[in-house]
N, C-alpha and C. Protein backbone atom coordinates (compact mmCIF):
# COMPACT_ATOMS: atom_id res chain seq x y z
N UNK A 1 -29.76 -7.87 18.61
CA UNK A 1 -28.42 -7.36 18.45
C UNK A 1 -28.32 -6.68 17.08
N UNK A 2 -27.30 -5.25 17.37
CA UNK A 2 -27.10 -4.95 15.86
C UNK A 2 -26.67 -5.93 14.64
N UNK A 3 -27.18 -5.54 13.80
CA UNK A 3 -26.86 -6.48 12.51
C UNK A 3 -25.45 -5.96 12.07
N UNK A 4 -24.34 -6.86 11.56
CA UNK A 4 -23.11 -6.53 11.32
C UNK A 4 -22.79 -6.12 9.98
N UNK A 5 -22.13 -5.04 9.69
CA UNK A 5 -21.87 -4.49 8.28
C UNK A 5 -20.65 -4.70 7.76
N UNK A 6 -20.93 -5.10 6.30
CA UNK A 6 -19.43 -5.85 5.81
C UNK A 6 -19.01 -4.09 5.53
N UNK A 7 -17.51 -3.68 5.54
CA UNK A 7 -16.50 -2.97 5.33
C UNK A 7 -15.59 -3.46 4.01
N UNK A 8 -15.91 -2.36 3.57
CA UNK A 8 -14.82 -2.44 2.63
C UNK A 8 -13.57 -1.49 2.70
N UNK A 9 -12.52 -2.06 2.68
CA UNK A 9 -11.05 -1.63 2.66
C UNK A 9 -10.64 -0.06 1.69
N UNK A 10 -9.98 1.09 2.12
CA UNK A 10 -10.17 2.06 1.32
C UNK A 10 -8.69 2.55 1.60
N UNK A 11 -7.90 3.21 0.12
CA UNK A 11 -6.67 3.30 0.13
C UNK A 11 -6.68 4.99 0.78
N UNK A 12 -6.13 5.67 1.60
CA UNK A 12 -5.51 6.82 1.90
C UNK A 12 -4.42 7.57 1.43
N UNK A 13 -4.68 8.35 0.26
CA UNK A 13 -3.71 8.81 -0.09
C UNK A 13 -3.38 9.83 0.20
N UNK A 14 -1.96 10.78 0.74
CA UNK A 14 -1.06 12.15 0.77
C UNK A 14 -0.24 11.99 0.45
N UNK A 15 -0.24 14.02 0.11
CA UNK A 15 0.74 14.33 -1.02
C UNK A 15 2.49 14.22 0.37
N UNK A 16 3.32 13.82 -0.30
CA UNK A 16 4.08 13.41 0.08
C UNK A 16 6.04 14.72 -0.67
N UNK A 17 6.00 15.39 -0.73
CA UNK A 17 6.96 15.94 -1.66
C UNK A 17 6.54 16.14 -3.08
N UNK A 18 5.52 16.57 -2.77
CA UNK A 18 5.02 16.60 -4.40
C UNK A 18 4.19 15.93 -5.36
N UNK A 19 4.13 14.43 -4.95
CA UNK A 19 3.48 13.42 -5.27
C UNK A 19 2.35 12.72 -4.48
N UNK A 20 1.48 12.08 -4.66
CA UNK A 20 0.95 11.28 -3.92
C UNK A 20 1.68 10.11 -3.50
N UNK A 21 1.37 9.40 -2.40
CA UNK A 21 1.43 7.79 -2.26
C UNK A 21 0.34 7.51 -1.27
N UNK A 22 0.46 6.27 -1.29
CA UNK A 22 -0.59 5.17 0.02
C UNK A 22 -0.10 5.56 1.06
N UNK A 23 -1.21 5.89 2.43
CA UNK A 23 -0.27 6.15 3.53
C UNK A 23 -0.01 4.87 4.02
N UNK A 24 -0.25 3.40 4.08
CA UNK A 24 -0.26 2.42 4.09
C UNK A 24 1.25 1.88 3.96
N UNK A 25 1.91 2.80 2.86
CA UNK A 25 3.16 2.29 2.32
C UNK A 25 3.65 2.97 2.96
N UNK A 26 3.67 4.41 3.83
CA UNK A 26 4.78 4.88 4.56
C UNK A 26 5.40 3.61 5.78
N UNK A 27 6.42 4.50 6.11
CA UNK A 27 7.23 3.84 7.37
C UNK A 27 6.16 3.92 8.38
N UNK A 28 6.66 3.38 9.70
CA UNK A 28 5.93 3.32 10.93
C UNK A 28 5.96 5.10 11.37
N UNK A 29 7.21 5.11 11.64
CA UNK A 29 7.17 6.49 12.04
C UNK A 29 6.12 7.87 11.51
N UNK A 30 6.76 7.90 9.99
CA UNK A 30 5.29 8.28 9.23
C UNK A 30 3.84 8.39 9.31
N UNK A 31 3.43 7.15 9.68
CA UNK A 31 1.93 6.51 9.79
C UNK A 31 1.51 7.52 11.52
N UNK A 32 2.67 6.97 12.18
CA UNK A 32 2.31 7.73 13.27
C UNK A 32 2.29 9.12 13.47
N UNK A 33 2.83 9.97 12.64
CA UNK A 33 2.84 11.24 12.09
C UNK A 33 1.85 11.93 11.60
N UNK A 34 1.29 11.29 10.49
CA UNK A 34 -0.14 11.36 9.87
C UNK A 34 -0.82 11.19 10.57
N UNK A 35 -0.84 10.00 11.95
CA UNK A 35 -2.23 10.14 12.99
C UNK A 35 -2.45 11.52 13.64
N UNK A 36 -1.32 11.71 14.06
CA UNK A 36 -1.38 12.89 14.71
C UNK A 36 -1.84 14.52 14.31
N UNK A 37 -1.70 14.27 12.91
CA UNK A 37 -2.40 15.61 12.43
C UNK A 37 -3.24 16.00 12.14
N UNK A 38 -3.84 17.48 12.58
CA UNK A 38 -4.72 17.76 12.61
C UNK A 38 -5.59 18.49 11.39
N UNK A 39 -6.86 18.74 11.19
CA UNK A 39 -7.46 19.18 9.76
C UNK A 39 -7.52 20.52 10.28
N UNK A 40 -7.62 21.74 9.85
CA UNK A 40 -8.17 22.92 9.84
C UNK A 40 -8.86 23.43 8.74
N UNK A 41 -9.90 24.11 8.81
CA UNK A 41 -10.95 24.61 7.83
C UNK A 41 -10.56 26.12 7.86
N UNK A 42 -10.29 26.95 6.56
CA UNK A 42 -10.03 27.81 6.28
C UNK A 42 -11.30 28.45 6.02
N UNK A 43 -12.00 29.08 6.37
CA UNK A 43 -13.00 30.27 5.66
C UNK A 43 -12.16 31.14 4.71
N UNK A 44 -13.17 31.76 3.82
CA UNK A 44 -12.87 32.28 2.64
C UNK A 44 -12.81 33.69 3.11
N UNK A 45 -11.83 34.53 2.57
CA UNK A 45 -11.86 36.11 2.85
C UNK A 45 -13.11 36.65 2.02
N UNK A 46 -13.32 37.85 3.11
CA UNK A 46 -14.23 38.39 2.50
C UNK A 46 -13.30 39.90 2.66
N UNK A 47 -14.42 40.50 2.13
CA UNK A 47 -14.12 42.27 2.05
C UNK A 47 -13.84 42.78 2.96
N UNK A 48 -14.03 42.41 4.27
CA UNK A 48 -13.79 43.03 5.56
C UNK A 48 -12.49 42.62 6.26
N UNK A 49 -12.09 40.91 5.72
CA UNK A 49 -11.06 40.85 6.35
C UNK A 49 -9.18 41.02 5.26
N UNK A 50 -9.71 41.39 4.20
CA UNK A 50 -8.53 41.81 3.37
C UNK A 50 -7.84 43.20 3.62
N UNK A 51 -6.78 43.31 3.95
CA UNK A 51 -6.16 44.55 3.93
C UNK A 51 -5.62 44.93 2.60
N UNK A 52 -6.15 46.04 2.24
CA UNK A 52 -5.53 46.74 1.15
C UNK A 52 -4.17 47.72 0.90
N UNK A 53 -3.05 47.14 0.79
CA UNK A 53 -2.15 48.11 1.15
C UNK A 53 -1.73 48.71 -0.26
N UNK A 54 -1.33 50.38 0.10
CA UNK A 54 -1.56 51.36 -1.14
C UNK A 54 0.46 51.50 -0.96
């Protein structure tokens, strides 16, 4: 059987209005809010996709 790995506990923090907090400390509603969202990865512009307006 796999051998079991101890875990250690790790705080989650977002920015919240400006500030950080624990998401831990939000409300329920909150927490369930934050599950739900999603990450997106931005690529960086390059030269081809900047419009130059004159």
């Amino acid at each position: 059987m796999e051998e079991e790995k101890q875990r250690t506990r790790c705080e989650v923090y977002s920015r919240v209005v400006g500030y950080l907090r624990p998401v831990d400390q939000w409300n329920e509603g909150k927490q369930a809010e934050f599950a739900e969202r999603q990450e997106y990865v931005v690529q960086p512009a390059t030269a081809a996709t900047i419009a130059v307006s004159e």
